[in-house]
Protein backbone atom coordinates (compact mmCIF):
# COMPACT_ATOMS: atom_id res chain seq x y z
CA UNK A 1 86.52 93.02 78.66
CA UNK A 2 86.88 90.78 76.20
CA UNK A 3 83.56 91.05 73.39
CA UNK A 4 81.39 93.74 72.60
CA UNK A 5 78.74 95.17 74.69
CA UNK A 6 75.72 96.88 73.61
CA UNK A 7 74.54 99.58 76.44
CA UNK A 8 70.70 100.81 76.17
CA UNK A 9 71.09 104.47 78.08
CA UNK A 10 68.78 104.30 80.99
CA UNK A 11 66.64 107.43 82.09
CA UNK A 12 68.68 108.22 84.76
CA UNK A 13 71.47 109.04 82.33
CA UNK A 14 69.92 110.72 79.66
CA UNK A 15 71.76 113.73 78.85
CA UNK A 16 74.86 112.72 79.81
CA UNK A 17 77.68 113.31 77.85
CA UNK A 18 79.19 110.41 76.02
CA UNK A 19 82.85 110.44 76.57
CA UNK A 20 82.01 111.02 80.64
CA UNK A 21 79.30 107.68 80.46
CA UNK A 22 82.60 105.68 78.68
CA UNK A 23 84.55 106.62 81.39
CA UNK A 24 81.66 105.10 83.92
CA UNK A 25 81.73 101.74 82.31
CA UNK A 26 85.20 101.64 81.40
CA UNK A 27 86.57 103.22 84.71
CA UNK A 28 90.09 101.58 84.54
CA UNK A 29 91.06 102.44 81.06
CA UNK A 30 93.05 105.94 80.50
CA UNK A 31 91.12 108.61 78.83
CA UNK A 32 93.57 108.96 75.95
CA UNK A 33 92.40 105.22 74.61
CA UNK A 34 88.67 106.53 75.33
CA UNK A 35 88.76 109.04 73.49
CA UNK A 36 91.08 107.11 70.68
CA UNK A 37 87.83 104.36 70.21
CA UNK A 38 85.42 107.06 70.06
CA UNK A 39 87.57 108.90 67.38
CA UNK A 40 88.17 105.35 65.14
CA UNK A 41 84.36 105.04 65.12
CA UNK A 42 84.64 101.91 67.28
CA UNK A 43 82.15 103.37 69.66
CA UNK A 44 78.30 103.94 68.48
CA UNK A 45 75.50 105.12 69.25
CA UNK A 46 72.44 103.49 67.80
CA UNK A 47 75.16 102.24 64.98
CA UNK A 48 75.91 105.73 64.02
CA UNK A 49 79.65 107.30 64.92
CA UNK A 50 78.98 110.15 67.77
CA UNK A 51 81.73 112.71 69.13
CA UNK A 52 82.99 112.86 72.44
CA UNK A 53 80.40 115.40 73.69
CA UNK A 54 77.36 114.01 72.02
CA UNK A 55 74.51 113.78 74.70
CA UNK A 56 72.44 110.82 74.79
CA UNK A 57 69.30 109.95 75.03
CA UNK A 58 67.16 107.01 77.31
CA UNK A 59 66.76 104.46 75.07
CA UNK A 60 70.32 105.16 73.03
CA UNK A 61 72.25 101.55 72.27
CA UNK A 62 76.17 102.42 72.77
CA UNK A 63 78.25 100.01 71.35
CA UNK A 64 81.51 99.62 73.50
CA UNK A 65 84.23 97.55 72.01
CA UNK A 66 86.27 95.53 73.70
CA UNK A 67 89.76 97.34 75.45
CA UNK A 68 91.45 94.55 77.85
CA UNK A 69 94.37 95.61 76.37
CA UNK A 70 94.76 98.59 77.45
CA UNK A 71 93.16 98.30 80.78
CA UNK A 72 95.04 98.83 83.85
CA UNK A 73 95.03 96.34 86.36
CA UNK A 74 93.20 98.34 89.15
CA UNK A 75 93.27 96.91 92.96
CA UNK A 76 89.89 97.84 94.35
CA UNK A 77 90.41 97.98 98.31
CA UNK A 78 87.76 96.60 100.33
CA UNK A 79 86.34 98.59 103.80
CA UNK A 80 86.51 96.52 106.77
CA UNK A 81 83.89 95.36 108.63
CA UNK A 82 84.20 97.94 111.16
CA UNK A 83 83.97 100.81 108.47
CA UNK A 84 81.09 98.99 107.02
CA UNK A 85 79.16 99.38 110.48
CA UNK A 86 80.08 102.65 111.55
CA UNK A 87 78.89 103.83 107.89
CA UNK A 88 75.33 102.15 108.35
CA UNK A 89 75.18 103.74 111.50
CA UNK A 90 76.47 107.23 110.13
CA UNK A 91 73.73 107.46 107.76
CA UNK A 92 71.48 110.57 109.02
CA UNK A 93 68.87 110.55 106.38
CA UNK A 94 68.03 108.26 102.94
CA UNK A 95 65.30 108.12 100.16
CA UNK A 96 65.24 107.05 96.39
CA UNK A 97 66.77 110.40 95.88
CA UNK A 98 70.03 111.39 98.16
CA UNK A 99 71.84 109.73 101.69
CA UNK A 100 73.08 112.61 104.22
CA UNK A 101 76.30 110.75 106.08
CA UNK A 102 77.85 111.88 109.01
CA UNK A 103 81.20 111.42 107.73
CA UNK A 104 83.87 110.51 110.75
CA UNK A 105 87.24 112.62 111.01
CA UNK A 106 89.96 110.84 109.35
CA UNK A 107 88.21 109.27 106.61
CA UNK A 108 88.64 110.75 102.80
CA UNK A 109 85.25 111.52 100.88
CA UNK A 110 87.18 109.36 98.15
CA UNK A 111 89.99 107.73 97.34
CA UNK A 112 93.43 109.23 95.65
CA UNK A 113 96.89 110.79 96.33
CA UNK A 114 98.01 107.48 97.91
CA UNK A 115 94.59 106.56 99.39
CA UNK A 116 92.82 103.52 98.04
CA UNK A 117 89.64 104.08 99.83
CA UNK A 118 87.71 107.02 100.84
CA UNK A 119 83.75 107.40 102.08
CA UNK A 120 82.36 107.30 98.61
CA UNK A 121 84.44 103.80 97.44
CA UNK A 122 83.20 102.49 100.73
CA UNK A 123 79.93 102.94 100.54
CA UNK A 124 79.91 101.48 96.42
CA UNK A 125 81.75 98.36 98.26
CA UNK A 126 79.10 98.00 100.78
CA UNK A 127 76.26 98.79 98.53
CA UNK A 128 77.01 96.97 95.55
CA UNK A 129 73.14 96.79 94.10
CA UNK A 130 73.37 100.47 94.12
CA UNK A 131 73.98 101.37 90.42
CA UNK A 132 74.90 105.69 91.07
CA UNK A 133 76.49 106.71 94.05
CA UNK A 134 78.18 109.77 93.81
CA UNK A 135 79.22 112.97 96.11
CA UNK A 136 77.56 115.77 96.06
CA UNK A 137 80.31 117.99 97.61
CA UNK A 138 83.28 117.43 99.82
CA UNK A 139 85.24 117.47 103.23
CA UNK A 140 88.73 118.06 103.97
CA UNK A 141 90.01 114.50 104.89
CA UNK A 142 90.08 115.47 109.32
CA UNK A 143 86.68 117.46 108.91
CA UNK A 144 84.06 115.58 110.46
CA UNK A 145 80.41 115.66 109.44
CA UNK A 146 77.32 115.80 107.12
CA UNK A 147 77.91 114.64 103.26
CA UNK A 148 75.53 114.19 100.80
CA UNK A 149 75.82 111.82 98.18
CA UNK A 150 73.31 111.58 95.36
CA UNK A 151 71.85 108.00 94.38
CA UNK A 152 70.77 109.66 90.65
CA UNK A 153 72.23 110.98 88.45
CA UNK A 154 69.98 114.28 87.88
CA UNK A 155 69.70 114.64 91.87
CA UNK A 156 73.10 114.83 91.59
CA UNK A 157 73.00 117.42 88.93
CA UNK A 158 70.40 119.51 90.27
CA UNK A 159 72.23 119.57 93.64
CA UNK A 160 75.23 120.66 92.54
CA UNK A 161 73.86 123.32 90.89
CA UNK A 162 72.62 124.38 93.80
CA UNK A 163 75.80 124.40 95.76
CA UNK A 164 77.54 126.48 92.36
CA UNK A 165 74.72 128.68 92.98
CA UNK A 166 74.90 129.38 96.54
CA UNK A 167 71.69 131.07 97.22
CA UNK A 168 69.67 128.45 98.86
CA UNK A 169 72.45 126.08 100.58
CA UNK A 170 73.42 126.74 103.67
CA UNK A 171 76.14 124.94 105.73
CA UNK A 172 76.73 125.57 109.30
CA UNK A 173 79.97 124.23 110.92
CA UNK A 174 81.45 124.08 114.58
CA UNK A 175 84.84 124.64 115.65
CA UNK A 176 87.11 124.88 119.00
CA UNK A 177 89.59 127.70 118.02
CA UNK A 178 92.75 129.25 119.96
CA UNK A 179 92.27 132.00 122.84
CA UNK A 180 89.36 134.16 123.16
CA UNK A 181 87.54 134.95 120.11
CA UNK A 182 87.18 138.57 119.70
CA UNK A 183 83.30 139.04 120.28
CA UNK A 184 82.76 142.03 117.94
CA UNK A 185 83.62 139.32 114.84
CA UNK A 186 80.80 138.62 113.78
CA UNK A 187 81.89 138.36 110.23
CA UNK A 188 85.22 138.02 107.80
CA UNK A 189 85.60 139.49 104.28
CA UNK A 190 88.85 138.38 103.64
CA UNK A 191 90.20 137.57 99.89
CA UNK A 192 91.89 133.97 99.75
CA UNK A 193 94.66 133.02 96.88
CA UNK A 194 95.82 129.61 96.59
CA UNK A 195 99.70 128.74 96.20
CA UNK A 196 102.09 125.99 96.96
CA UNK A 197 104.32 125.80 99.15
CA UNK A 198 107.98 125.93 97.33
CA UNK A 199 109.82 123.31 99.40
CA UNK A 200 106.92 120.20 99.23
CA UNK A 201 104.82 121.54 96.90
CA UNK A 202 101.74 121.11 99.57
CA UNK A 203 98.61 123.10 98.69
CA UNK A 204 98.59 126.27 100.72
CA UNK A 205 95.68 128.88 100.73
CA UNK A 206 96.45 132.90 102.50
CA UNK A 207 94.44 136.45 103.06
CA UNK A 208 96.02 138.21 99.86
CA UNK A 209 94.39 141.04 97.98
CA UNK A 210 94.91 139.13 94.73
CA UNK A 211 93.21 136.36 96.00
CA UNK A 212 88.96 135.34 95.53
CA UNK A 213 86.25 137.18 97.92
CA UNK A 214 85.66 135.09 100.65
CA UNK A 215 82.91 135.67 103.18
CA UNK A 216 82.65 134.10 106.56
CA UNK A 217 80.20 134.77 109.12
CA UNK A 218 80.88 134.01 112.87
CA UNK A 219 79.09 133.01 116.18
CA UNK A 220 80.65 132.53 119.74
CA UNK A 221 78.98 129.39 121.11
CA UNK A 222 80.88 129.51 124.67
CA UNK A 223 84.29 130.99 125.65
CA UNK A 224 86.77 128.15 127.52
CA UNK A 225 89.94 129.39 129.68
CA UNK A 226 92.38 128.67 126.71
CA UNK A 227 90.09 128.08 123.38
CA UNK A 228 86.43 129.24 122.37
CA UNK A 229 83.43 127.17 120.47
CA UNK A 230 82.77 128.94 117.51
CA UNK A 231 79.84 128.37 115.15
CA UNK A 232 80.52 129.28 111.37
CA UNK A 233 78.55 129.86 108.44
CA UNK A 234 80.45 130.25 105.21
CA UNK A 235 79.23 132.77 102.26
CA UNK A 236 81.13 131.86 99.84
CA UNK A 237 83.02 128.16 99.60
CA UNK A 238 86.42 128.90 99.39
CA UNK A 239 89.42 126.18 100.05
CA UNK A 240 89.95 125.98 103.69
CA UNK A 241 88.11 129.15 104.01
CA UNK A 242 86.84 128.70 107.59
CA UNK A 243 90.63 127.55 108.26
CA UNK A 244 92.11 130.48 106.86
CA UNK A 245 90.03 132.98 108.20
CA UNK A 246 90.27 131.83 112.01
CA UNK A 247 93.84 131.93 111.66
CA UNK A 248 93.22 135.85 110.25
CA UNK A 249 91.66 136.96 113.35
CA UNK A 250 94.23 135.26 115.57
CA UNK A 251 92.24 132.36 116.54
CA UNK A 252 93.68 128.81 114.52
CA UNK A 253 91.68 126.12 114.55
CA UNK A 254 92.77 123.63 117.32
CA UNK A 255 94.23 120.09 115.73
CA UNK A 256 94.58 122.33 112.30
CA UNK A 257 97.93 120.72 111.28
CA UNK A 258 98.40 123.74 108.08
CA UNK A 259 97.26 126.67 110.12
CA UNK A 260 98.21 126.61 113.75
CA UNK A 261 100.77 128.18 115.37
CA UNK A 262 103.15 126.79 118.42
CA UNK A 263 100.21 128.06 121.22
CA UNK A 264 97.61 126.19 119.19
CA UNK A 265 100.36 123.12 119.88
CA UNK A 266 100.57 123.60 123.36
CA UNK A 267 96.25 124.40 124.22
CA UNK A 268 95.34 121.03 121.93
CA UNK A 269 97.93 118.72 123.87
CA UNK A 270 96.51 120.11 127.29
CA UNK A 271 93.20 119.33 126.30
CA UNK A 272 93.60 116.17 125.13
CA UNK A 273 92.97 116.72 121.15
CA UNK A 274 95.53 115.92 118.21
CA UNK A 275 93.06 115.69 114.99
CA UNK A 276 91.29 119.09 113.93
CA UNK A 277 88.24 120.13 115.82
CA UNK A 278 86.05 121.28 112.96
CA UNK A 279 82.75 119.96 112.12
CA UNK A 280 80.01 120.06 109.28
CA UNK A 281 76.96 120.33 111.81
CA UNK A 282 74.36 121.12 109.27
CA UNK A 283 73.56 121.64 105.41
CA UNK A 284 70.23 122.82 104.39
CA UNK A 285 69.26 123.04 100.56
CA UNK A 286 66.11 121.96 98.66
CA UNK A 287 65.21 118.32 98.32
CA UNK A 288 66.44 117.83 94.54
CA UNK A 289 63.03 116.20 93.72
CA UNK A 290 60.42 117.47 95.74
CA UNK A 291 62.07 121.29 95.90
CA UNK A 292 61.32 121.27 99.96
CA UNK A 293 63.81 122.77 102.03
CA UNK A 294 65.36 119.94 103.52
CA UNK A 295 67.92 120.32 106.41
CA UNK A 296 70.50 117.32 107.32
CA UNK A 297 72.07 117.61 110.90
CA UNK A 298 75.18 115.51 112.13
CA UNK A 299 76.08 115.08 115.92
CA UNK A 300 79.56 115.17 117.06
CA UNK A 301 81.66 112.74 117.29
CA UNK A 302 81.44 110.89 121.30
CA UNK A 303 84.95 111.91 121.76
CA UNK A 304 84.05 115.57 120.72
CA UNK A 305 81.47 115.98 122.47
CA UNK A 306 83.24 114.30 125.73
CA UNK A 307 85.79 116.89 125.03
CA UNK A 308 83.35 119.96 124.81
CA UNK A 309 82.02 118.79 127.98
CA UNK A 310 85.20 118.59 130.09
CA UNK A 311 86.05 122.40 128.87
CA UNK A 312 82.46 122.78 130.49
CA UNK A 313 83.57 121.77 133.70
C-alpha cells in the first residue's frame, strides 16, 4: 500500500468498531502499528481524528494512510482443486444471508498454529467476489460436519449472539464410543477445567470440581460387539466437552487421539478407523434475518457411514 485510500463504510459494516474494520483492510500489518496510525491522527474519519473504539457509521469516509513499511510479507496458500470441489459439493444450504458446510474430518475451520489454510481461507480463495465471509462457530480440526459461516456482517453478529446465548441453538452430534454405553446415561453434569499439559504444553481439558458446568445429554443409537453409536446433544459448549465427558463414563471416543485409552487403540484398529469418529449432524437456530427456525443437517462422511454399516453386519 503505497498512497492513501479513502474508505466510504458500507451498511453492512455500520457499527463496527474502528480499530477491528483497520484490521480488515489492513490484515497483514501488526496491531501495534494499527493502533500507532490511529493514535498519530493519521487515520480519519470524515477528516476528523476518531479513537480506536469509535463505531462508524454507513456512509463514514476513513482515511487509511499508507503502511508498506511495516507490512509483513504474508504467503496466502491457495486450496487445490480437489478442496475447491469437495467444498462446492459440501455446501448443505446458501442464501444472501449464511452457507451451512459440511465440513470434512481433517480440515481446520481456519488457518494458524502451523496451518496456512483452513475451511474459512478456502472458501475466501474460491469465492473471491464474496466481500464477508466469516465463521460463525467452530470444529475441532478431526470433527466432521455442519459449519455455518455468515456472508454479513450483522448475520454474523446476530448469530453469534445466539450461540453466546444458548437458548435457541441446538447442535446434535454422532459418535462411535468404546464398549457398551451404560443405558441409564442419559445425561452428564460434569464440571470441565482447562490446563496444559506440563511436558508439551498441549491444551488439555478434565472433570474437576473447579472447573465450568458442563451439561451433556446422551442417546444410544445402536450397541456394536466392541463400541456403541451414541447421539449427543450438548447444554452448554464447553472445550471438548462431548470428548471429555465420554471418556467420564468410561466410554472414549474411538479415533480420539487426547482422550482414549490403550482398548480404544486396539477396538479402532480392528474396525478399520484411525481419525476420530465424531460428527456435527445437525444445528438448528433462527434464520438471522427472517427469525425462522432453520435447521442445517450434514450426512456422514461415505467412509463413515460404510463403517457404521459393517458394525451392522
Amino acid at each position: 500500500m503505497s498512497k492513501v485510500r479513502f474508505i466510504e463504510v458500507e451498511e453492512d459494516r455500520a457499527d463496527q468498531r474502528l480499530d477491528n474494520f483497520l484490521r480488515y483492510f489492513l490484515n497483514n500489518v501488526p496491531k501495534s502499528r494499527i493502533y500507532r496510525i490511529i493514535r498519530k491522527g493519521e487515520v480519519r474519519i470524515n477528516g476528523k481524528r476518531a479513537k480506536p473504539d469509535t463505531k462508524l457509521i454507513a456512509g463514514d469516509v476513513v482515511r487509511v494512510p499508507p503502511v508498506s513499511d511495516a507490512a509483513k510479507v504474508v504467503e496466502i496458500a491457495q486450496p487445490g482443486q480437489a478442496l475447491r470441489d469437495a467444498l462446492k459439493a459440501a455446501v448443505v444450504f446458501e442464501d444472501d444471508c449464511l452457507m451451512a458446510v459440511n465440513k470434512p474430518s481433517g480440515l481446520a475451520v481456519h488457518g494458524g498454529s502451523g496451518l496456512k489454510l483452513g475451511l474459512i481461507e478456502s472458501l475466501r480463495a474460491d469465492r473471491q467476489s464474496e466481500k464477508f465471509l466469516e465463521l460463525v462457530h467452530r470444529l475441532d480440526r478431526d470433527t466432521s460436519g455442519v459449519v455455518l459461516i455468515a456472508k454479513k456482517r450483522k448475520c454474523l453478529t446476530t448469530l453469534q449472539d445466539e450461540f453466546r446465548a444458548k437458548q435457541q441453538v441446538q447442535k446434535t452430534y454422532w459418535c462411535l464410543v468404546k464398549g457398551q454405553w451404560p443405558i441409564q446415561t442419559a445425561r452428564v453434569d460434569a464440571p470441565l477445567l482447562r490446563h496444559e499439559e506440563s511436558k508439551s504444553g498441549e491444551r488439555r481439558v478434565s472433570v474437576h470440581k473447579d472447573g465450568k458446568a458442563s451439561v451433556t445429554k446422551f442417546r444410544l443409537l445402536k450397541q456394536f460387539e466392541d463400541c456403541a453409536w451414541v447421539e449427543a446433544k450438548p447444554v452448554t459448549g464447553r472445550t471438548h466437552q462431548i470428548r471429555v465427558h465420554c471418556q467420564y463414563v468410561g466410554c472414549p471416543i474411538l479415533g480420539d487421539d487426547k482422550y482414549q485409552d490403550n482398548e480404544c487403540e486396539v477396538i479402532a484398529k480392528k474396525i478399520g478407523r484411525k481419525r476420530l469418529f465424531l460428527h456435527a449432524a445437525q444445528i438448528s437456530i433462527p434464520h438471522p434475518k427472517t427469525r425462522e427456525e432453520m435447521t442445517f443437517g450434514a450426512d456422514l462422511e461415505p467412509s463413515l457411514k460404510a463403517l457404521l454399516a459393517r458394525l451392522s453386519k
